[in-house]
C-alpha atoms as a PDB file:
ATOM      1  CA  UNK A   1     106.418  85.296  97.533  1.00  0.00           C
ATOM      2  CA  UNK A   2     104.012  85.975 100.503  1.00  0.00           C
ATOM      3  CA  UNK A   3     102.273  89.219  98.944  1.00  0.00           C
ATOM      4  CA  UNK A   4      99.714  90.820 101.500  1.00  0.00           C
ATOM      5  CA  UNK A   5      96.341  91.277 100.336  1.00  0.00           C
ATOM      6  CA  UNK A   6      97.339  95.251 101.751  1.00  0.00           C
ATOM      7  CA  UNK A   7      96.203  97.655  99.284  1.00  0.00           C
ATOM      8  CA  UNK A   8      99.529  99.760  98.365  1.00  0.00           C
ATOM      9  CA  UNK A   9      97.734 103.343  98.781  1.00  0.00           C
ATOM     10  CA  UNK A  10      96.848 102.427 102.050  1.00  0.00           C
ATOM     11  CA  UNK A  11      97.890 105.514 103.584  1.00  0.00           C
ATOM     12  CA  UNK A  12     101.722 103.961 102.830  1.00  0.00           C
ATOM     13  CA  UNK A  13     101.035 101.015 104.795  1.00  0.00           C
ATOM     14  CA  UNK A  14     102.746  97.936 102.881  1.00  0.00           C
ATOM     15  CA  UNK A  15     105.790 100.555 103.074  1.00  0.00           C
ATOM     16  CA  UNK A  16     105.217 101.831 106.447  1.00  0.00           C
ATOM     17  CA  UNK A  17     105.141  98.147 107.904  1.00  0.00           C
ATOM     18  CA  UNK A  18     108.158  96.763 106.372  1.00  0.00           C
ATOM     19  CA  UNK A  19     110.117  99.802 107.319  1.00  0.00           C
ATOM     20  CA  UNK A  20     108.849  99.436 111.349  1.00  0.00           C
ATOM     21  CA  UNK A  21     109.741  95.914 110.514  1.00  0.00           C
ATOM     22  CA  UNK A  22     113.469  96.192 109.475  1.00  0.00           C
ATOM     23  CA  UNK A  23     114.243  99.012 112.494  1.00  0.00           C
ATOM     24  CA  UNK A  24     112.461  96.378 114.768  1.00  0.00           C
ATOM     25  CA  UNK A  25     115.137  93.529 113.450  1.00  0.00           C
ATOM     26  CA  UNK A  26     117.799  95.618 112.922  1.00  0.00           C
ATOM     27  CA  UNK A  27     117.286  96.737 116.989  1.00  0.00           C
ATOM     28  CA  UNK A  28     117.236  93.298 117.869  1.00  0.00           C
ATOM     29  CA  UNK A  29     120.332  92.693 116.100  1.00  0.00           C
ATOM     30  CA  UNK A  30     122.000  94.717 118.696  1.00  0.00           C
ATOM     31  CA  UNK A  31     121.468  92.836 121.460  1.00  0.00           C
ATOM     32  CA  UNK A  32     124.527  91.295 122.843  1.00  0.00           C
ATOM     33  CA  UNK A  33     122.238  87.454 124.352  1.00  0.00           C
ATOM     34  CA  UNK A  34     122.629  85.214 121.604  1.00  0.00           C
ATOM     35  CA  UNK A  35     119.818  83.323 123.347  1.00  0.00           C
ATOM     36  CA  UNK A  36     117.854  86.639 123.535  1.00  0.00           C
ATOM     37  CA  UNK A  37     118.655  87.771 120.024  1.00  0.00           C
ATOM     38  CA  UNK A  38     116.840  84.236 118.495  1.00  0.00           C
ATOM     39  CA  UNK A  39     113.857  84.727 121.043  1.00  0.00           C
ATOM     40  CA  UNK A  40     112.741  88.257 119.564  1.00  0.00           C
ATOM     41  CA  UNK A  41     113.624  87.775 115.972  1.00  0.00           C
ATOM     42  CA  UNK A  42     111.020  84.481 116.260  1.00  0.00           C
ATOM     43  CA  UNK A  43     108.871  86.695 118.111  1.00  0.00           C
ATOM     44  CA  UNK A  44     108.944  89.587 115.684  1.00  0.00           C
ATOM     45  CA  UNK A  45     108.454  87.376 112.812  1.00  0.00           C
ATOM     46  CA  UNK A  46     105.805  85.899 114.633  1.00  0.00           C
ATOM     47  CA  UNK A  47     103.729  88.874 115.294  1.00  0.00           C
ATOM     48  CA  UNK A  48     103.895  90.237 111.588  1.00  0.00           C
ATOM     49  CA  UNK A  49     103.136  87.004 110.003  1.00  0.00           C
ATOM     50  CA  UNK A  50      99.957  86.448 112.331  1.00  0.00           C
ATOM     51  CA  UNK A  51      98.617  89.983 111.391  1.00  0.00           C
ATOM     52  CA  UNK A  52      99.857  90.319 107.867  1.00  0.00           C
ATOM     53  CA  UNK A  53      96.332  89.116 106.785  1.00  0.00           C
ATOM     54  CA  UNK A  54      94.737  92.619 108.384  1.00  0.00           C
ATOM     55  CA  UNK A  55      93.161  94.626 105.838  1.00  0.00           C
ATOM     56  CA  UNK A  56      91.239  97.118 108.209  1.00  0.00           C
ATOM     57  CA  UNK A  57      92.610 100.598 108.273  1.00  0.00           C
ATOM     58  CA  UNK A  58      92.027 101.094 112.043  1.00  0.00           C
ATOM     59  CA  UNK A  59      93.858  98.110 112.627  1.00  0.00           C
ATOM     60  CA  UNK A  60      96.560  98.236 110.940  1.00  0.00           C
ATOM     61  CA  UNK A  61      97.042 102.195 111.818  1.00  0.00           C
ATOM     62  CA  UNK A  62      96.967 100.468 115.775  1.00  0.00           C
ATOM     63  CA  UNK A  63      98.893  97.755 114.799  1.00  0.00           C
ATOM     64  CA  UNK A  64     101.891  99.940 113.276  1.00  0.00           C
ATOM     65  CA  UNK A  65     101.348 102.577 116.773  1.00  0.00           C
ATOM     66  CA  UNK A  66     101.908  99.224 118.860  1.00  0.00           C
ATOM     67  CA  UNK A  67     104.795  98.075 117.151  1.00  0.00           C
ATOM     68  CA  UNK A  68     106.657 101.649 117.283  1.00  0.00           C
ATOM     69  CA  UNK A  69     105.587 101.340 121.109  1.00  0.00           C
ATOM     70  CA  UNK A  70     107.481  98.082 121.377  1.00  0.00           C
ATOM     71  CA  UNK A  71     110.314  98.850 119.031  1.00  0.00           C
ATOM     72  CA  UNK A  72     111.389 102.345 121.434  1.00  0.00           C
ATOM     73  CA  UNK A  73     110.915 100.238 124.471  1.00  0.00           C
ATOM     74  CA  UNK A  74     113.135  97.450 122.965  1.00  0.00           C
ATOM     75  CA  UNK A  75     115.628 100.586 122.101  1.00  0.00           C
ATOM     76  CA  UNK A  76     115.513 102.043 126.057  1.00  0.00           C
ATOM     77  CA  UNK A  77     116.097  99.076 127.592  1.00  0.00           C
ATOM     78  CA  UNK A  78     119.466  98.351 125.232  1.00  0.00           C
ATOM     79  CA  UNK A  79     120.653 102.097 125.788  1.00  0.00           C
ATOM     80  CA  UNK A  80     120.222 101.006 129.989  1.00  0.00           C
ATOM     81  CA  UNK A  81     122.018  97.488 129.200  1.00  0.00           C
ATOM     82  CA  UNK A  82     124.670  99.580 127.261  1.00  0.00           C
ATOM     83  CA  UNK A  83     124.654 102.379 130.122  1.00  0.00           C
END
């Protein structure tokens, strides 16, 4: 099991990241490009295992900002592609 060194009590943060995590793949889930689909699920798996060694507070409080960033802009441009 690949625990994080994340402190639980960090301000919710072990929580807080695998939540942002499952909206980001469940978002990408939706969209209809097979092709597409594989590309950001690599991507997002990516991203949070090459920062899932961050222990800073600051960082991972930007981190978490960025990814909620990238997760709404994911959701706008499948509402347009839907539209």
């Amino acid at each position: 099991e690949g625990d994080t060194v994340l402190p639980p009590n960090l301000f919710g943060g072990r929580q807080q990241i695998l939540l942002l995590y499952r909206r980001i793949l469940q978002t990408i889930w939706q969209v209809p490009n097979d092709c597409d689909c594989k590309y950001l699920k690599d991507w997002a798996r990516e991203e949070f295992k090459r920062n899932k060694s961050a222990t800073e507070e600051d960082t991972i409080r930007m981190m978490i900002t960025q990814g909620n960033m990238q997760l709404k802009e994911l959701e706008k441009t499948l509402a347009l592609a839907k539209s």
